[in-house]
PDB file of N, CA and C in Angstrom:
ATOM      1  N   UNK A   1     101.516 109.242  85.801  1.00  0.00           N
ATOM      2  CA  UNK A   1     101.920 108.044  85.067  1.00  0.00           C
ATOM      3  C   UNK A   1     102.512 108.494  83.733  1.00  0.00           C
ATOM      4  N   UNK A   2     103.437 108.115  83.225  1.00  0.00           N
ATOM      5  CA  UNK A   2     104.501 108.496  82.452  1.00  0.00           C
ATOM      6  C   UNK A   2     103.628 107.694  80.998  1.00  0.00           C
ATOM      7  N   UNK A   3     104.170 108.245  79.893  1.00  0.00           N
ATOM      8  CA  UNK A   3     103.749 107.628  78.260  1.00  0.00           C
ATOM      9  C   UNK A   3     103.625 106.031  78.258  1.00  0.00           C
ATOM     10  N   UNK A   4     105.230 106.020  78.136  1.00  0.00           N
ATOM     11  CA  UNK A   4     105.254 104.794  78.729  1.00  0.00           C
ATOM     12  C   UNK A   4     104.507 103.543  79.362  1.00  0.00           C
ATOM     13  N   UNK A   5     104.159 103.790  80.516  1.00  0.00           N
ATOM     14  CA  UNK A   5     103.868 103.454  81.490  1.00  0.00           C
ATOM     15  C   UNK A   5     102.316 103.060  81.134  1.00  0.00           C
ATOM     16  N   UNK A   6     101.427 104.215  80.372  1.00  0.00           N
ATOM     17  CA  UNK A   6     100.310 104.058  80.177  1.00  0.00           C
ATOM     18  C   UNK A   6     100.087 103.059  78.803  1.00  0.00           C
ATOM     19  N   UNK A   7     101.082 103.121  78.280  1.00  0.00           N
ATOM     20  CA  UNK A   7     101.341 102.078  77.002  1.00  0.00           C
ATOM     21  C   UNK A   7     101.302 100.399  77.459  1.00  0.00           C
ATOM     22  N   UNK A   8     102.199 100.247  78.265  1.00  0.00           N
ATOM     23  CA  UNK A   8     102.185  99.228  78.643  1.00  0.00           C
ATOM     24  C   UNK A   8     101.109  98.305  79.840  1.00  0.00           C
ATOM     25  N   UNK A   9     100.740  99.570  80.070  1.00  0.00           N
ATOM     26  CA  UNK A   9      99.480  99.234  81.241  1.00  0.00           C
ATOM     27  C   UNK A   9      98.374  99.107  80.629  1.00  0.00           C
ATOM     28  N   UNK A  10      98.073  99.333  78.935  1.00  0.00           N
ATOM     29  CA  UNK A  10      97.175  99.448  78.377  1.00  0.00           C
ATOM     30  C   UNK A  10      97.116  97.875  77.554  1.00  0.00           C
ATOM     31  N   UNK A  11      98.376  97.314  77.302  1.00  0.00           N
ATOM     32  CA  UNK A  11      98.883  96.240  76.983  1.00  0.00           C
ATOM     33  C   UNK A  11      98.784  95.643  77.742  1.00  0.00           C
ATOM     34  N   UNK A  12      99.034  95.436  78.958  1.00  0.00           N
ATOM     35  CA  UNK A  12      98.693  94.146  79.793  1.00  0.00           C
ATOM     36  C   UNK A  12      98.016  94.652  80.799  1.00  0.00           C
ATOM     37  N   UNK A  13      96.204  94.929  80.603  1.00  0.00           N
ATOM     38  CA  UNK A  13      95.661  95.283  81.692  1.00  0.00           C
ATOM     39  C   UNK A  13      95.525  94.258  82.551  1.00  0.00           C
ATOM     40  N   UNK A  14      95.967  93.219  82.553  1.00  0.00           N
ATOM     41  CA  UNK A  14      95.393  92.390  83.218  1.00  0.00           C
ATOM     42  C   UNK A  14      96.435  92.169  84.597  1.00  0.00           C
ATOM     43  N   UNK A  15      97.927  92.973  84.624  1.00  0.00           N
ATOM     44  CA  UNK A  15      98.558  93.107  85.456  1.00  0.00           C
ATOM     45  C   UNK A  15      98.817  94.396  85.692  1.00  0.00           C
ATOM     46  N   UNK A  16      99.153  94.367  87.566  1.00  0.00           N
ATOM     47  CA  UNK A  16     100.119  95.760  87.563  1.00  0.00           C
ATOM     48  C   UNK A  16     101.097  96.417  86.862  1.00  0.00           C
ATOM     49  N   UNK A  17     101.296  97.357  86.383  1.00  0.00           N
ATOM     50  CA  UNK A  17     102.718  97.954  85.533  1.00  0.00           C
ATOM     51  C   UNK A  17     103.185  99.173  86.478  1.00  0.00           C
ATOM     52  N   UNK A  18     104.683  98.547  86.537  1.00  0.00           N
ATOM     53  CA  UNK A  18     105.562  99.583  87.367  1.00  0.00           C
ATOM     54  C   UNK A  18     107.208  99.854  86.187  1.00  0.00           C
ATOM     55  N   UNK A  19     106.882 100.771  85.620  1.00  0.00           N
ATOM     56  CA  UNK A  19     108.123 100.910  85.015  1.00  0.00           C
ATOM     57  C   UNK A  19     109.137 101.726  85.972  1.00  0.00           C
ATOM     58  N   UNK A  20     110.546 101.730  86.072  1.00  0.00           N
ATOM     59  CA  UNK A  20     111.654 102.564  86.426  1.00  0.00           C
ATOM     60  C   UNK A  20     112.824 102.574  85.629  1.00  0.00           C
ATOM     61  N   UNK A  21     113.021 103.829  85.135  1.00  0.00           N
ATOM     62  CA  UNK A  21     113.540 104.330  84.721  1.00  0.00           C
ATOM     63  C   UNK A  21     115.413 104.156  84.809  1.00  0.00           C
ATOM     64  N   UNK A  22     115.745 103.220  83.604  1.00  0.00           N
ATOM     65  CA  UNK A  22     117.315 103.370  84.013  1.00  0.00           C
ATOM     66  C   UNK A  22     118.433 104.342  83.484  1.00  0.00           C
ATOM     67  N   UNK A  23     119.883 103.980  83.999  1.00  0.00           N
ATOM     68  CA  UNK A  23     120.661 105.321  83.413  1.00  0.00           C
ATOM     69  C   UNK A  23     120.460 104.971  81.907  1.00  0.00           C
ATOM     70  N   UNK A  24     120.756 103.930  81.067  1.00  0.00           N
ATOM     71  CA  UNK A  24     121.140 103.964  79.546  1.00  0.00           C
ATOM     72  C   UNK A  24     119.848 104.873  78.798  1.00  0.00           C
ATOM     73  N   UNK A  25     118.702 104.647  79.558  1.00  0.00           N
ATOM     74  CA  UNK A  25     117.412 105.430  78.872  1.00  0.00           C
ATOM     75  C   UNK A  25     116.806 104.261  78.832  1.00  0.00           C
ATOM     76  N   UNK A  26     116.855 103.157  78.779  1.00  0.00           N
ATOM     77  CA  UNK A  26     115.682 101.883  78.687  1.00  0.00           C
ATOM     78  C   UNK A  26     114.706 102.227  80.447  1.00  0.00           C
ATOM     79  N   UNK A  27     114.124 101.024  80.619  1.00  0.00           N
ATOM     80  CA  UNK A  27     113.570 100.855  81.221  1.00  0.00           C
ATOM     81  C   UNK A  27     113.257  99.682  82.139  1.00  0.00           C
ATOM     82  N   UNK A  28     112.959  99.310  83.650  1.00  0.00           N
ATOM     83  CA  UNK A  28     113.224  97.978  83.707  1.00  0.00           C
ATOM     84  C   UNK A  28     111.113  98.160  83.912  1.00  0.00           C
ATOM     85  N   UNK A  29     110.341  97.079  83.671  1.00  0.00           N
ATOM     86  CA  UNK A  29     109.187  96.764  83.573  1.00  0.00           C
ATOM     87  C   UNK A  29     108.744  95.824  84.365  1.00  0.00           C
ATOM     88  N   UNK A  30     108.155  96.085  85.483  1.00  0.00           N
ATOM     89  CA  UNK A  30     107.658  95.021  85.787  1.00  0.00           C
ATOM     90  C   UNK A  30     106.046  94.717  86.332  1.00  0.00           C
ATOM     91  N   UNK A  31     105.860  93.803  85.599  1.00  0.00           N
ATOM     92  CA  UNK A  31     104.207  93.185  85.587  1.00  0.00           C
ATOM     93  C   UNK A  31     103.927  92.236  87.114  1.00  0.00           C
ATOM     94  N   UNK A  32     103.205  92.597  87.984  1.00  0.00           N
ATOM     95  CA  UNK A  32     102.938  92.034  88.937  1.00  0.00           C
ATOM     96  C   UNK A  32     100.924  91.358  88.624  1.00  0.00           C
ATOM     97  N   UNK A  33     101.063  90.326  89.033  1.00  0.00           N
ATOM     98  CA  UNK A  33      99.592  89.541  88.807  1.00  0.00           C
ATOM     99  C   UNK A  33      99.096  89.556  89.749  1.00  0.00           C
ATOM    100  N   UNK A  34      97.655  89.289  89.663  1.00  0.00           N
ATOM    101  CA  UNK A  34      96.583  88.720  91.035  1.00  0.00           C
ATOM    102  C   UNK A  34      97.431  88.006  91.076  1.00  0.00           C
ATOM    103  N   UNK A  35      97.535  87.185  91.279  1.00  0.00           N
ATOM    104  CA  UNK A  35      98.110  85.534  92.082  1.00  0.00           C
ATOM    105  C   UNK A  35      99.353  85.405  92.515  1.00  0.00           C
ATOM    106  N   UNK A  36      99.849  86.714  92.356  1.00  0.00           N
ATOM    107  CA  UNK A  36     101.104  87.537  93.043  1.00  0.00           C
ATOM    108  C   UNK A  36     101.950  86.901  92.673  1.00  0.00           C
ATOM    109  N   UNK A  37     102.561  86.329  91.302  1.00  0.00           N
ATOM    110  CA  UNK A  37     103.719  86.436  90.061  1.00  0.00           C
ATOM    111  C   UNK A  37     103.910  87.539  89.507  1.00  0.00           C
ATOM    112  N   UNK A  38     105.313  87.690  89.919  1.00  0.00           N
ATOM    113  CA  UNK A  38     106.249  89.038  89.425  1.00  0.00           C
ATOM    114  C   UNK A  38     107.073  89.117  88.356  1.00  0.00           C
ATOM    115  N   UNK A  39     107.159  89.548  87.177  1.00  0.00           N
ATOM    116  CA  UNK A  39     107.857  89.659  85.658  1.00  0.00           C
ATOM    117  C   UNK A  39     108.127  90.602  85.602  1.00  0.00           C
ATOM    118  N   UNK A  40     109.526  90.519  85.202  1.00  0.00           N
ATOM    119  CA  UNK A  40     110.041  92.048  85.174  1.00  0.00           C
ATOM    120  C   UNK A  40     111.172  91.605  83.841  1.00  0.00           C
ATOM    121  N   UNK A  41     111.213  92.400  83.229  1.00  0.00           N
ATOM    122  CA  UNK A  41     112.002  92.770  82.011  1.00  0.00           C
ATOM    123  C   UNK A  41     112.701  94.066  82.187  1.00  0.00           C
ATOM    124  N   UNK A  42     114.018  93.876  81.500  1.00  0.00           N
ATOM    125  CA  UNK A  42     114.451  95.206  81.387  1.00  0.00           C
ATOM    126  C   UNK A  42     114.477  95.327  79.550  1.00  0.00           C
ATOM    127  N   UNK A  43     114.011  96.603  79.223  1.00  0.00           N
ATOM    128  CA  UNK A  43     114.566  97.239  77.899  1.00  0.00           C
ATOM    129  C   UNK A  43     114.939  98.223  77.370  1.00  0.00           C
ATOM    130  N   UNK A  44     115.761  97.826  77.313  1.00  0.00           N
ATOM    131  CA  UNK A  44     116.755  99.127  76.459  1.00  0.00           C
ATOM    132  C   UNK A  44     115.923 100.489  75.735  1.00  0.00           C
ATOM    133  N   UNK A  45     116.798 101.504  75.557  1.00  0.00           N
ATOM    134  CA  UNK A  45     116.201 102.891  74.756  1.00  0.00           C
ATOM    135  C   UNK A  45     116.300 102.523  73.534  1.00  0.00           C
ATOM    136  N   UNK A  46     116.844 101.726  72.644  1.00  0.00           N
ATOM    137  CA  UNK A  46     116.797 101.187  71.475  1.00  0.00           C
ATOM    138  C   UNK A  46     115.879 100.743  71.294  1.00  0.00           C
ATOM    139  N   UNK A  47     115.118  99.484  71.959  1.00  0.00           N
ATOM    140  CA  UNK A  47     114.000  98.831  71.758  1.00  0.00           C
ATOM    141  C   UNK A  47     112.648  99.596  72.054  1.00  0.00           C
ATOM    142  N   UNK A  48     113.132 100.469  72.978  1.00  0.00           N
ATOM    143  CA  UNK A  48     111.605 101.374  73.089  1.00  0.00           C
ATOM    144  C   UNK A  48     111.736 102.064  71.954  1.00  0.00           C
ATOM    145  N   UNK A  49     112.858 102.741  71.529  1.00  0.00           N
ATOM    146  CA  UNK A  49     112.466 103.887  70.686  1.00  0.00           C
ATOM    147  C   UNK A  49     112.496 103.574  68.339  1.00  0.00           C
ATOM    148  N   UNK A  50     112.353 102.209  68.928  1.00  0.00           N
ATOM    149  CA  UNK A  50     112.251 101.374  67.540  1.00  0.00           C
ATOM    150  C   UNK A  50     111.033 100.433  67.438  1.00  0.00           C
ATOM    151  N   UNK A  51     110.347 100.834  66.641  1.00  0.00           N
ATOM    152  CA  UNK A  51     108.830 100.353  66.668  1.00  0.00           C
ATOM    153  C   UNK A  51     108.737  98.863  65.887  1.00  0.00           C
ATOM    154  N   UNK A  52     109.710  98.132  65.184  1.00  0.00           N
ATOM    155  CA  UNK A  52     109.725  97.142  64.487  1.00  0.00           C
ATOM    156  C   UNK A  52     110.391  95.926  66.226  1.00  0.00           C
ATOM    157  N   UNK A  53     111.683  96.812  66.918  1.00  0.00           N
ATOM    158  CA  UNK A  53     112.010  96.123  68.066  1.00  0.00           C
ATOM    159  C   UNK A  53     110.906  96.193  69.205  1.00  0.00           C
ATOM    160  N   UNK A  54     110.553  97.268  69.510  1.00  0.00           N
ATOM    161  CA  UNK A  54     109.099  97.522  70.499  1.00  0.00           C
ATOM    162  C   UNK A  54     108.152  96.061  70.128  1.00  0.00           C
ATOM    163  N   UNK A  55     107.946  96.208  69.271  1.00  0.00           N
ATOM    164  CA  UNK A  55     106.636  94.937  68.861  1.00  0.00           C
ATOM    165  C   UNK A  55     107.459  93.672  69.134  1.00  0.00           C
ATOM    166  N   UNK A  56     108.644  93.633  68.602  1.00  0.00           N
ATOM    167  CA  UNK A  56     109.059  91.946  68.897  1.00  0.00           C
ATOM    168  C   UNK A  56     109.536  91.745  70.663  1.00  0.00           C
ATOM    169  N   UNK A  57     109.725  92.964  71.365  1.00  0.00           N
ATOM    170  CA  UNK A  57     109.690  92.334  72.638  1.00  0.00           C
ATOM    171  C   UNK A  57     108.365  92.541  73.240  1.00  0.00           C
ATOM    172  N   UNK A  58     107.256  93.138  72.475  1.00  0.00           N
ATOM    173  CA  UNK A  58     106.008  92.667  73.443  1.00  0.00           C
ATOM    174  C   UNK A  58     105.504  91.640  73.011  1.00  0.00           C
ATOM    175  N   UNK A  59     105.928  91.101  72.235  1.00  0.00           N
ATOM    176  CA  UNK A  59     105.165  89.524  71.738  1.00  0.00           C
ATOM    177  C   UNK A  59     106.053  88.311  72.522  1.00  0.00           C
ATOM    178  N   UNK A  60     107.561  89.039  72.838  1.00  0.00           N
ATOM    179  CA  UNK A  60     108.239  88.006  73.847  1.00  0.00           C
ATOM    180  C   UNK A  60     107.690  88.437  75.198  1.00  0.00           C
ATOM    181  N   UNK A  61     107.081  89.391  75.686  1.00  0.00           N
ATOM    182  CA  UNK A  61     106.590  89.087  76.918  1.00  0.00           C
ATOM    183  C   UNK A  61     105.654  88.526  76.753  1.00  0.00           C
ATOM    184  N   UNK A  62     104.891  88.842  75.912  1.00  0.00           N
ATOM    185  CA  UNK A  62     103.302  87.941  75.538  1.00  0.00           C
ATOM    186  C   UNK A  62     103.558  86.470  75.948  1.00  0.00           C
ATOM    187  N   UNK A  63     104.505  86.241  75.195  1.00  0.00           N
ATOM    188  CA  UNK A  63     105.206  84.897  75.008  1.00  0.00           C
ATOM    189  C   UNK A  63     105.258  84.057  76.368  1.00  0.00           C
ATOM    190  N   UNK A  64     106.005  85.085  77.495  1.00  0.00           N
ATOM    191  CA  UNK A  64     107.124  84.098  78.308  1.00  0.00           C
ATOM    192  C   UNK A  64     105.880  84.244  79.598  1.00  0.00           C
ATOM    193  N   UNK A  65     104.903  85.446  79.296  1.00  0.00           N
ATOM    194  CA  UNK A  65     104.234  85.460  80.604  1.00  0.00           C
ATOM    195  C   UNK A  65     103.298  83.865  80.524  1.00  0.00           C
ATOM    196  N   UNK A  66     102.653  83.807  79.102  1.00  0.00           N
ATOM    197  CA  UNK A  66     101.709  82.250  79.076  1.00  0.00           C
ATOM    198  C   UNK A  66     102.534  81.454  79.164  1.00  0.00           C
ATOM    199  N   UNK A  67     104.189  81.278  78.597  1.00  0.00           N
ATOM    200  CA  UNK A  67     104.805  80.515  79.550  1.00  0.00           C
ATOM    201  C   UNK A  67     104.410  79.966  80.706  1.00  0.00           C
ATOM    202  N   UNK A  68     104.474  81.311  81.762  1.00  0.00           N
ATOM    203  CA  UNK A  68     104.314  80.704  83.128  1.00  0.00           C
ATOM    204  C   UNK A  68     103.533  80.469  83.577  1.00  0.00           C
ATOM    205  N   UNK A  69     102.261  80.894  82.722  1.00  0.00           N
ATOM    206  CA  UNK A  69     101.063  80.318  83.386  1.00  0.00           C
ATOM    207  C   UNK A  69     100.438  78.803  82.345  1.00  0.00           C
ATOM    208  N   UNK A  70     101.657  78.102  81.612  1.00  0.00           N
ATOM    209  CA  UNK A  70     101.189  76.988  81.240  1.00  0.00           C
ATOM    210  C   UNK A  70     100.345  77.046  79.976  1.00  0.00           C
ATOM    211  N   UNK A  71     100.094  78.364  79.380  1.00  0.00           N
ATOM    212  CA  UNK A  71      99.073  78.558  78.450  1.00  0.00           C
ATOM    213  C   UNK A  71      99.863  78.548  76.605  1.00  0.00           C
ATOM    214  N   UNK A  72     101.000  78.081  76.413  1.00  0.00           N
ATOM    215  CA  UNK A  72     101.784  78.193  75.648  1.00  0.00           C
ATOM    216  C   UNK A  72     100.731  78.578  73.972  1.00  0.00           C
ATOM    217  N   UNK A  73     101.065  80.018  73.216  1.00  0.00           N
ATOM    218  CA  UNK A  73     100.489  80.059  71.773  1.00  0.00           C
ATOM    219  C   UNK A  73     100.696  79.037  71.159  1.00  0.00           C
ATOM    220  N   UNK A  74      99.977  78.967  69.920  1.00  0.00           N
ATOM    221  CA  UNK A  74     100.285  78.200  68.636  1.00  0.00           C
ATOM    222  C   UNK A  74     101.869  78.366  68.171  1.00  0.00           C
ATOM    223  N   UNK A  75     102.201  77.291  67.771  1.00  0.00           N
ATOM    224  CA  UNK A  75     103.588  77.607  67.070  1.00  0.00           C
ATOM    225  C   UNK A  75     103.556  78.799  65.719  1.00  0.00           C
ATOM    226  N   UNK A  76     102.257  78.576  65.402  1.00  0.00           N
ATOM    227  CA  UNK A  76     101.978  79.419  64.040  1.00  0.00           C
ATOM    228  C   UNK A  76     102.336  80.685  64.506  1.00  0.00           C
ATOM    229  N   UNK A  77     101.578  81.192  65.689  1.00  0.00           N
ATOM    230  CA  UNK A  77     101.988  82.644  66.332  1.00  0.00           C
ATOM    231  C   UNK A  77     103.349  82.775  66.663  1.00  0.00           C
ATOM    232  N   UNK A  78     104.093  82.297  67.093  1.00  0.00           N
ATOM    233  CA  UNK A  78     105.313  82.309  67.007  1.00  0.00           C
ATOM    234  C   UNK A  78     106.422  82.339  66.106  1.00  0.00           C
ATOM    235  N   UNK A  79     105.889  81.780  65.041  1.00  0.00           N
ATOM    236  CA  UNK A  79     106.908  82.082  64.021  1.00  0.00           C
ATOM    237  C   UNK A  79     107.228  82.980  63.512  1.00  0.00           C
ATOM    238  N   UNK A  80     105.957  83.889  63.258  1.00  0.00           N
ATOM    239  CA  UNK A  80     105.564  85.570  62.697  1.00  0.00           C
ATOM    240  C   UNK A  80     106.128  86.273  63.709  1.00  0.00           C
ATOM    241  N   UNK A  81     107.106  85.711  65.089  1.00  0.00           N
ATOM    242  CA  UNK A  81     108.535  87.156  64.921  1.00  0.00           C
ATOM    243  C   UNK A  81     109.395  87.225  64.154  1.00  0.00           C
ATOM    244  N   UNK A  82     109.388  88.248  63.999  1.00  0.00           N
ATOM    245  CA  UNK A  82     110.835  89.166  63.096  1.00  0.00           C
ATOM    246  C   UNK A  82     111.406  90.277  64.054  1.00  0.00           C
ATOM    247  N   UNK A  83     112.210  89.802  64.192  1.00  0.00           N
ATOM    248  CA  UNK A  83     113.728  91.139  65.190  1.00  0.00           C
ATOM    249  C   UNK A  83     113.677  91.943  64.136  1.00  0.00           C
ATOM    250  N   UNK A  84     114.266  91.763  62.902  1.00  0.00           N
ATOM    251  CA  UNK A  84     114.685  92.770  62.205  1.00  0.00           C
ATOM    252  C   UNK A  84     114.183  92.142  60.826  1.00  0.00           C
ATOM    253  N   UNK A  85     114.166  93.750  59.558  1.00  0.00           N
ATOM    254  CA  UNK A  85     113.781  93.679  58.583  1.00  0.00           C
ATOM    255  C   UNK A  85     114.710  92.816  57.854  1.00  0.00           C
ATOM    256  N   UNK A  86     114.645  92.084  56.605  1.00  0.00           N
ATOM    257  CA  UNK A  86     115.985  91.932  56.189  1.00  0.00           C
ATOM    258  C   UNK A  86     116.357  92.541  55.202  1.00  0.00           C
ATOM    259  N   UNK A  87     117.712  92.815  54.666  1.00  0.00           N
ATOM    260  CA  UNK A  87     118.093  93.748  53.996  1.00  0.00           C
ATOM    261  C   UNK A  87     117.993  93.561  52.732  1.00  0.00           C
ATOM    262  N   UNK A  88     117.664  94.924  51.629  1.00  0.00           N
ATOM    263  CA  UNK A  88     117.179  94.987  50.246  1.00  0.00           C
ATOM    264  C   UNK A  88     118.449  94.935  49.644  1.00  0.00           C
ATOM    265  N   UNK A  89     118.730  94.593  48.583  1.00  0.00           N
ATOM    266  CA  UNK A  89     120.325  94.796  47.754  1.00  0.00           C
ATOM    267  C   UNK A  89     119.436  95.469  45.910  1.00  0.00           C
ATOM    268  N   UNK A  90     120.056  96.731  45.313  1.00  0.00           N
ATOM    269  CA  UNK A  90     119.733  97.571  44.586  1.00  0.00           C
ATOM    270  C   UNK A  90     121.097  96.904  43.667  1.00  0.00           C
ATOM    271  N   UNK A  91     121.153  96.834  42.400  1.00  0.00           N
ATOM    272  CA  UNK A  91     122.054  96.353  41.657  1.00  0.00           C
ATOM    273  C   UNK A  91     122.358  98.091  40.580  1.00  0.00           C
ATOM    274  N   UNK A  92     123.322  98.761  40.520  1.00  0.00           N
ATOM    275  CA  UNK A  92     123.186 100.046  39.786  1.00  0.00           C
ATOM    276  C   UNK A  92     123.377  99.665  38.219  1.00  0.00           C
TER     277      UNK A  92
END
């Protein structure tokens, strides 16, 4: 079982994790459940290999899997994504 692989399986023990490996370097992911619902994401080598993007797409799987099982977070939890930092401006 690949880094990866154990990362994300450690993150959602509560499903199967099958990562495969694509050409760009991402990855496609997919979470299989007891109740035999299949989620699969693909992500990019950018998003794996950026730890501010890494976190905002595991909070969108977090997200879309209680989606489907009807369990929708607080809006409060949801708001606290951030894609990206925003930018500082230095005046010389």
């Amino acid at each position: 079982m690949s880094l990866i692989q154990e990362k994300f399986a450690s993150l959602f023990s509560n499903y199967k994790v099958i990562t495969q490996a694509r050409p760009d370097g991402g990855i496609l992911l997919t979470l299989s459940g007891s109740e035999g619902r299949v989620f699969k994401r693909s992500i990019s080598y950018q998003q794996l290999h950026n730890g501010d993007q890494l976190t905002w797409v595991i909070s969108a799987i977090r997200r879309d899997l209680a989606e489907q099982a009807s369990e929708l977070p607080q809006i409060s939890l949801l708001q606290s994504q951030q894609r990206f930092a925003l930018p500082t401006y230095h005046s010389l």
